[in-house]
C-alpha atoms as a PDB file:
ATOM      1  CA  UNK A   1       2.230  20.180   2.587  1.00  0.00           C
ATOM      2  CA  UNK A   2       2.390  21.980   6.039  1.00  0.00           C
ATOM      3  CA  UNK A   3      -0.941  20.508   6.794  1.00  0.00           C
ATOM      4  CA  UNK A   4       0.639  16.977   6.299  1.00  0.00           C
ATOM      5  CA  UNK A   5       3.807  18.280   8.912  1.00  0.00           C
ATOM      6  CA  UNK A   6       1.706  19.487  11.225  1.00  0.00           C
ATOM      7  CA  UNK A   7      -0.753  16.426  11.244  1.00  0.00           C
ATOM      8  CA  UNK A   8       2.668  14.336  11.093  1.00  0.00           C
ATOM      9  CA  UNK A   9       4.022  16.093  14.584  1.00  0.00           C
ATOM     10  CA  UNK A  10       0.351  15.981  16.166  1.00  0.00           C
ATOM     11  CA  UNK A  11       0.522  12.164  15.834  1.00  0.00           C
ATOM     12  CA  UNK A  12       3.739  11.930  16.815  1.00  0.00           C
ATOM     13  CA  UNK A  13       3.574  13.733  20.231  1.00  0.00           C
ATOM     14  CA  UNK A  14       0.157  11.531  20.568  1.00  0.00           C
ATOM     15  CA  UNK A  15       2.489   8.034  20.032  1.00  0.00           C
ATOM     16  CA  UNK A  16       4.900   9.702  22.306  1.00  0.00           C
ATOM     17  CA  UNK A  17       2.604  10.622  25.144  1.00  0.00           C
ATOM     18  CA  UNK A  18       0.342   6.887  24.507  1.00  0.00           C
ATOM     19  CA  UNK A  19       4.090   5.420  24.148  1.00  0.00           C
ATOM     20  CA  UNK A  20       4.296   6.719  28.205  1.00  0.00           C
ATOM     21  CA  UNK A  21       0.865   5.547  29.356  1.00  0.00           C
ATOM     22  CA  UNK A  22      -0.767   8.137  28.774  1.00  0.00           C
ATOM     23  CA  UNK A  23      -3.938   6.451  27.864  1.00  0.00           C
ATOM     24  CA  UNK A  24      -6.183   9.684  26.848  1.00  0.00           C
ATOM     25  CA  UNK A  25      -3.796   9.859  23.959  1.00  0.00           C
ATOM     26  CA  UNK A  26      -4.243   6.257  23.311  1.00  0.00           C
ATOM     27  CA  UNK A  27      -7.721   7.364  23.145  1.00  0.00           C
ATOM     28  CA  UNK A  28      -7.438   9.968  20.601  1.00  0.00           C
ATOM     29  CA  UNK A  29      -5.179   7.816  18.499  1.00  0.00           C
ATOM     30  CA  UNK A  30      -8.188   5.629  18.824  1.00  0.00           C
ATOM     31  CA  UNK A  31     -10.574   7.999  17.162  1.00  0.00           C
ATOM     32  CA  UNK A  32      -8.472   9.408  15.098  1.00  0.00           C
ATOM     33  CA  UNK A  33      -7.971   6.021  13.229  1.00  0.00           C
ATOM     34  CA  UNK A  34     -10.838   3.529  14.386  1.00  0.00           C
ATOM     35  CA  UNK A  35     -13.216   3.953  10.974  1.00  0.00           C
ATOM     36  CA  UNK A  36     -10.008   3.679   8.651  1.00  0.00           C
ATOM     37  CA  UNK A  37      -9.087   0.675  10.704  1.00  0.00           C
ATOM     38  CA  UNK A  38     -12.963  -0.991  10.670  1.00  0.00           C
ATOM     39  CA  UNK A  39     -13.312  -0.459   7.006  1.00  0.00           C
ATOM     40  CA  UNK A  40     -10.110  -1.756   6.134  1.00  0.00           C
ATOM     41  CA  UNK A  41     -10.935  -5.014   7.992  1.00  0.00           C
ATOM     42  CA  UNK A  42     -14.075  -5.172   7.020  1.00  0.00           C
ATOM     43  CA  UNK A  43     -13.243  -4.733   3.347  1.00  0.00           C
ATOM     44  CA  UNK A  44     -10.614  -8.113   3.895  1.00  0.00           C
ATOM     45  CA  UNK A  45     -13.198  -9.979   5.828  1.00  0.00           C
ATOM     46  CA  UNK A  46     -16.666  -9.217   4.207  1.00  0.00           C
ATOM     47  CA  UNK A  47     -18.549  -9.186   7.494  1.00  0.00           C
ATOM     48  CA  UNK A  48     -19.445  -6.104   9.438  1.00  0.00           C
ATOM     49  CA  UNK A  49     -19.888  -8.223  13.190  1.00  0.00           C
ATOM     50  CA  UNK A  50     -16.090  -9.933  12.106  1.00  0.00           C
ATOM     51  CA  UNK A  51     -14.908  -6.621  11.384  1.00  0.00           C
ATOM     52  CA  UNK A  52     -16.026  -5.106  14.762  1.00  0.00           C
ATOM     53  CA  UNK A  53     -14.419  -7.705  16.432  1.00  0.00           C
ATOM     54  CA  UNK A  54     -11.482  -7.697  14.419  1.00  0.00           C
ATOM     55  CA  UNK A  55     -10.916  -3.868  15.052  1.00  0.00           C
ATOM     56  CA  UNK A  56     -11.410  -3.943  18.752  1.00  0.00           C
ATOM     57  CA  UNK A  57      -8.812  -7.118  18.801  1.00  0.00           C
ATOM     58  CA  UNK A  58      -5.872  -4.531  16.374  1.00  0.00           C
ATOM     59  CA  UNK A  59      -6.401  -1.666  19.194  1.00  0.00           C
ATOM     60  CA  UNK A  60      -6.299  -3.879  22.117  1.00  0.00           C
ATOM     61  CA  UNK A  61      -3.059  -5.644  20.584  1.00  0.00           C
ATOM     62  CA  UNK A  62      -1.971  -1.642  19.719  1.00  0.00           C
ATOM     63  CA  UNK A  63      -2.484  -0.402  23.542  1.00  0.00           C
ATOM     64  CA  UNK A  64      -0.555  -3.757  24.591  1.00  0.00           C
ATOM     65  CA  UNK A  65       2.401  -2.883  22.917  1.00  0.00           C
ATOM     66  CA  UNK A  66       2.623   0.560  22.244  1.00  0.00           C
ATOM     67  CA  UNK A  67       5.307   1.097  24.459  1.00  0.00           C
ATOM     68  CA  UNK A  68       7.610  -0.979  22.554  1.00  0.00           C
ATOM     69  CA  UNK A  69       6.728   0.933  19.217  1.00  0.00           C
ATOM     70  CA  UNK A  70       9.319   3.003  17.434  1.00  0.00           C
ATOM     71  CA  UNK A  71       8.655   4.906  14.570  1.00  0.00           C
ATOM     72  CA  UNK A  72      11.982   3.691  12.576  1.00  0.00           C
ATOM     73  CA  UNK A  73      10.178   5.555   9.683  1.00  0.00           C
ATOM     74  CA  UNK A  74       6.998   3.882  10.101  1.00  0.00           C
ATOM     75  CA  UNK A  75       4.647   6.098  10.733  1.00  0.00           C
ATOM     76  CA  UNK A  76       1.896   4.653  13.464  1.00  0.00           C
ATOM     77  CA  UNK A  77      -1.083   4.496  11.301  1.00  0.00           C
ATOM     78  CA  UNK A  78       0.682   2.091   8.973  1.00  0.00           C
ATOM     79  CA  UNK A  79       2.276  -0.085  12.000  1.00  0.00           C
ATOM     80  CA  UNK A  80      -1.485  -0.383  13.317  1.00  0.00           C
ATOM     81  CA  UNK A  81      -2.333  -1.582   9.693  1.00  0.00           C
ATOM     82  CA  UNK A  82       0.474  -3.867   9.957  1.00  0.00           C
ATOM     83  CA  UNK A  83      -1.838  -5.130  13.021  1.00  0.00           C
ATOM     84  CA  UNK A  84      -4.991  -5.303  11.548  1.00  0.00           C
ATOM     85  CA  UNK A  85      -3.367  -7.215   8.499  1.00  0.00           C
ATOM     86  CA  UNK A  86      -2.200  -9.972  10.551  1.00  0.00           C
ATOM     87  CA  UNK A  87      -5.315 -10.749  12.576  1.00  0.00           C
ATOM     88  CA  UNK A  88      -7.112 -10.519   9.060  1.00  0.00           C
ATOM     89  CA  UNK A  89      -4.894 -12.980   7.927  1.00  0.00           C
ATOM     90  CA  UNK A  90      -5.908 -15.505  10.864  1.00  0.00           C
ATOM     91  CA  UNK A  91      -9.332 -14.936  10.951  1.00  0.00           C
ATOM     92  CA  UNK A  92      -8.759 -16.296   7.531  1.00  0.00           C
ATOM     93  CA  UNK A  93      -7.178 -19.347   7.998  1.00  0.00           C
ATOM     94  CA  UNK A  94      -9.016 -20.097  11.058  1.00  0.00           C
ATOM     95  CA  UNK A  95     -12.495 -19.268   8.834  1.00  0.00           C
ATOM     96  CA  UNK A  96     -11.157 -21.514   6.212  1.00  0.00           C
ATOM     97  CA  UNK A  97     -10.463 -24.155   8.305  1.00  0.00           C
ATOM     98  CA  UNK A  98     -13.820 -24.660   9.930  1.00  0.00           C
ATOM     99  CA  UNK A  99     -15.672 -24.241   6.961  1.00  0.00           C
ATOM    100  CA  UNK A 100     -15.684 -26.031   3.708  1.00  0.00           C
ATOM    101  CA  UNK A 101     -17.221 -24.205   0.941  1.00  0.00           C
ATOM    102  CA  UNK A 102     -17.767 -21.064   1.892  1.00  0.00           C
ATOM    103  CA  UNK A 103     -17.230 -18.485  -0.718  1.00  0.00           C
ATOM    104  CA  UNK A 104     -17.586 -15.405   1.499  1.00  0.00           C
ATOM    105  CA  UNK A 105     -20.488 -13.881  -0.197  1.00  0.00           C
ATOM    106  CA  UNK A 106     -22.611 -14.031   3.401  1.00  0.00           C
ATOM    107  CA  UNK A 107     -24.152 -10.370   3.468  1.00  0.00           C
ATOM    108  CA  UNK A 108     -27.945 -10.755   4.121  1.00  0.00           C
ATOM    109  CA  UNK A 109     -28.416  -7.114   4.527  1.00  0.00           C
ATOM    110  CA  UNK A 110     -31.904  -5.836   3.124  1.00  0.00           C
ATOM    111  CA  UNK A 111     -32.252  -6.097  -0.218  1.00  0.00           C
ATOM    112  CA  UNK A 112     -33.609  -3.052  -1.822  1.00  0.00           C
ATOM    113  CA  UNK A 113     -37.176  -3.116  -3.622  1.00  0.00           C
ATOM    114  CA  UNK A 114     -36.327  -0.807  -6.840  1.00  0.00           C
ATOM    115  CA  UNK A 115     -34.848  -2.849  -9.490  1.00  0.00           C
ATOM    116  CA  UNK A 116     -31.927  -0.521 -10.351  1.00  0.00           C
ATOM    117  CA  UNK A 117     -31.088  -0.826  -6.329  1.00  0.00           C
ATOM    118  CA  UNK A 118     -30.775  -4.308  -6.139  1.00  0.00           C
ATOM    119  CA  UNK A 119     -28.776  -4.931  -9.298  1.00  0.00           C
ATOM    120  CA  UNK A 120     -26.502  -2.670  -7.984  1.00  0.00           C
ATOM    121  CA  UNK A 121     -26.307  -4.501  -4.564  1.00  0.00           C
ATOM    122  CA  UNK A 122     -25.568  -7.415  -6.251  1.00  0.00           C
ATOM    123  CA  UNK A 123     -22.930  -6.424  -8.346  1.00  0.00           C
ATOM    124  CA  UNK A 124     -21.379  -4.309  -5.383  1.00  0.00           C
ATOM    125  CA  UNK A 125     -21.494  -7.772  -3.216  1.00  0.00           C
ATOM    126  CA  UNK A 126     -20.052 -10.357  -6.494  1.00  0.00           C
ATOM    127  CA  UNK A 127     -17.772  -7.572  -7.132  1.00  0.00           C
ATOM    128  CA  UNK A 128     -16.286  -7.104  -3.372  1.00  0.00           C
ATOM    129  CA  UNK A 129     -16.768 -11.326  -3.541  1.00  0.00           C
ATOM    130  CA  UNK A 130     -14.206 -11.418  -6.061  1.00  0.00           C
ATOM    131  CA  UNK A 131     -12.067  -8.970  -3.993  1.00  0.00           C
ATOM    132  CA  UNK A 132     -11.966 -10.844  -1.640  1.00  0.00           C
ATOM    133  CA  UNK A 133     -11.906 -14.067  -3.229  1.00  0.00           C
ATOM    134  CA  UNK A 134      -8.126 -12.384  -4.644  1.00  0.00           C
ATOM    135  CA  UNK A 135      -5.025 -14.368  -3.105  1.00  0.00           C
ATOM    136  CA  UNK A 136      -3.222 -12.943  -0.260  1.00  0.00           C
ATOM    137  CA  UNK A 137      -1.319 -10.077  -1.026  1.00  0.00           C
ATOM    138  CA  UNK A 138      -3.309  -9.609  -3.932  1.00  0.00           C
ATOM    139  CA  UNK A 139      -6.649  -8.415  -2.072  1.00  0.00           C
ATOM    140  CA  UNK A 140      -4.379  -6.384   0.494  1.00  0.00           C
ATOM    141  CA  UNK A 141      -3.048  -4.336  -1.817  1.00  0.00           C
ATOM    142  CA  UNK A 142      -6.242  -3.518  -3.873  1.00  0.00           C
ATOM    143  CA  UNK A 143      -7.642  -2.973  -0.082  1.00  0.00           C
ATOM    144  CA  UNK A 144      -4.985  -0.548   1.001  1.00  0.00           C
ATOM    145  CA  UNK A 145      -4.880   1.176  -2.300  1.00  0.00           C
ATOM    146  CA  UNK A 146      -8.008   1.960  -3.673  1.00  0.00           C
ATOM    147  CA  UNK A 147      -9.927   1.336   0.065  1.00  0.00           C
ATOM    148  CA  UNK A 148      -7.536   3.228   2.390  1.00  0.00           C
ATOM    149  CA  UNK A 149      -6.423   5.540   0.065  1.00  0.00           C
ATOM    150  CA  UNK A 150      -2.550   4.581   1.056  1.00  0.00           C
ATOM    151  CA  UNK A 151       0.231   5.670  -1.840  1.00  0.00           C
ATOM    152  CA  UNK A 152       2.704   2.792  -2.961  1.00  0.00           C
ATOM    153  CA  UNK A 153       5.450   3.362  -0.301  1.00  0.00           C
ATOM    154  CA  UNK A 154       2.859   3.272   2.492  1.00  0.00           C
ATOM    155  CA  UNK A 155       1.491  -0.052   1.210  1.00  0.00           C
ATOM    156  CA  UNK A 156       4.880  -1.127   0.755  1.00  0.00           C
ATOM    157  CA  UNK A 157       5.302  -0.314   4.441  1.00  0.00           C
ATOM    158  CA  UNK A 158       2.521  -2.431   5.880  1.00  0.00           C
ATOM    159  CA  UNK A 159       3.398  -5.235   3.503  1.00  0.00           C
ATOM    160  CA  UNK A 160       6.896  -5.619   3.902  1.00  0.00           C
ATOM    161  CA  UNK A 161       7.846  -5.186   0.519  1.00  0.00           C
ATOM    162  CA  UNK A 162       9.818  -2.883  -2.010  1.00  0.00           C
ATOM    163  CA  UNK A 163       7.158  -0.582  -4.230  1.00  0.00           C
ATOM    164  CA  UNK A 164       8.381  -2.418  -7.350  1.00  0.00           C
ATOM    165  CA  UNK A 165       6.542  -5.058  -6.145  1.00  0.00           C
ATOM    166  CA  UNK A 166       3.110  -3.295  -4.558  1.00  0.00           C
ATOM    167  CA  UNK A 167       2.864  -2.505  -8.066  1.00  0.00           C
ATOM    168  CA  UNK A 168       3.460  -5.580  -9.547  1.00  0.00           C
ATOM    169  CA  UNK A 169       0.548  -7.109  -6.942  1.00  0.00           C
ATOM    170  CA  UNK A 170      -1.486  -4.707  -7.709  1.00  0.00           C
ATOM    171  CA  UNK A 171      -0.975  -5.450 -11.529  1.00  0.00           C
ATOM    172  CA  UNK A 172      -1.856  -8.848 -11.105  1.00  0.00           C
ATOM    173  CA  UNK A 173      -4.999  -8.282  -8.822  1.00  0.00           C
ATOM    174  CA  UNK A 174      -6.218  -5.507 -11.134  1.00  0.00           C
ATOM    175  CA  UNK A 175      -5.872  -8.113 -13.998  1.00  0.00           C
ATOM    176  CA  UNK A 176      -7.402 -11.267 -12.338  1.00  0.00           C
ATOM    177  CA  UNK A 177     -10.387  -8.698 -11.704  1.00  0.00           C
ATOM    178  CA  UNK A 178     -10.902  -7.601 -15.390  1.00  0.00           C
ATOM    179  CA  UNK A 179     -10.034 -11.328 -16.356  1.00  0.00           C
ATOM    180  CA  UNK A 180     -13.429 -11.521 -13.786  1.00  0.00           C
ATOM    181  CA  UNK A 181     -15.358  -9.075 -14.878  1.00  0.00           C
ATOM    182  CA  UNK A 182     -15.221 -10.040 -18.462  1.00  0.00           C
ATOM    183  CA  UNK A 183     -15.763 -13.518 -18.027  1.00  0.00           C
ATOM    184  CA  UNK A 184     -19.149 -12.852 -16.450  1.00  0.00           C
ATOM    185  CA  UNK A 185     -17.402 -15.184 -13.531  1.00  0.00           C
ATOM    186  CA  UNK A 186     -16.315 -12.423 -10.888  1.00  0.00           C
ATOM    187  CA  UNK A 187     -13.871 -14.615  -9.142  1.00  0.00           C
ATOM    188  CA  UNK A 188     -15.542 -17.952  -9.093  1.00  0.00           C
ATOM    189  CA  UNK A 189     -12.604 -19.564 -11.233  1.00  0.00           C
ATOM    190  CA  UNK A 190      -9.829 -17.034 -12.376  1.00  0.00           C
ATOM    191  CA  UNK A 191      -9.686 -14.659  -9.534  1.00  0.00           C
ATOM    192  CA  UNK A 192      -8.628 -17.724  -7.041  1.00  0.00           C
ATOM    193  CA  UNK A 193      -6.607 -19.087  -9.439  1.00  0.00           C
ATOM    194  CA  UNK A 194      -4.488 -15.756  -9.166  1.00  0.00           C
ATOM    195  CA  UNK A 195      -0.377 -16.316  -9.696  1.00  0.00           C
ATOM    196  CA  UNK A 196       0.853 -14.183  -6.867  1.00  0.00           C
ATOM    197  CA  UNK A 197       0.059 -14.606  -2.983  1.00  0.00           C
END
């Protein structure tokens, strides 16, 4: 628990000193939180060059306004989710809207040779397809949860909403999965045709 304080007052005299210009502290702020920022992105998105991009994009809008941040019980790694969430969210739309039929499944990465290795690609790829295949809200949450490693009140945080619901979402997501899973479909059908967005 005194780790957690100490770690707590470390980033806050970081914010405080990046919050002043002090762009060295920016910079360790940076790589203190750059991989949990990539691979939460890239777990929303599905593709690793997207993801890059996407990242770089959530600290440049971060360094833009960092003087204007105030904690307000928000701790700063959760406000720079907040961030990443958003442009997420428009690469999204913007995605959908210039392609028709896409159903995110795009990794061309090298396939393994041993059987075993390649069934479990495949199933790792259909079952992150379905992830991300999840409606809104739905695929954050199972993203900042079971991804990021964030308890309910920090999800609740980036989201914007009360823990009752995170764990209502995450219900529902969780369900549409098994739903899935079981139906041999992995998202094709019931995942998209989730209730909650």
């Amino acid at each position: 628990m005194a780790d957690t304080g100490t770690l707590s007052t470390r980033e806050s005299i970081l914010v405080e000193r990046a919050r002043a210009g002090d762009r060295q502290a920016f910079g360790e702020l940076y790589d203190r939180y750059a991989a949990l920022t990539y691979r939460h992105i890239h777990c929303l998105v599905g593709d690793r060059q997207a993801a890059e991009d996407l990242t770089a994009q959530t600290f440049l809008q971060a360094l833009q306004a960092i003087g204007r941040y105030e904690e307000r019980g928000i701790p700063f790694q959760v406000w720079l989710l907040r961030i990443a969430r958003n442009l997420a969210i428009n690469h999204w739309r913007i995605r959908r809207n210039h392609s028709n039929g896409d159903n995110g499944l795009e990794r061309k990465d090298s396939m393994p040779s041993p059987e075993s290795l390649c069934e479990a690609k495949l199933l790792e790829e259909e079952v992150w397809g379905a992830v991300r295949r999840l409606r809104g809200d739905q695929r954050q949450v199972i993203v900042l949860r079971f991804v990021d490693g964030l308890s309910y009140p920090e999800v609740a945080q980036v989201l914007g909403k009360s823990i009752g619901a995170v764990r209502v979402v995450q219900y529902r997501a969780l369900s549409a999965l098994r739903r899935a899973l079981e139906d041999g479909d992995l998202g094709h059908n019931s995942v998209s045709a989730g209730r909650l967005s």
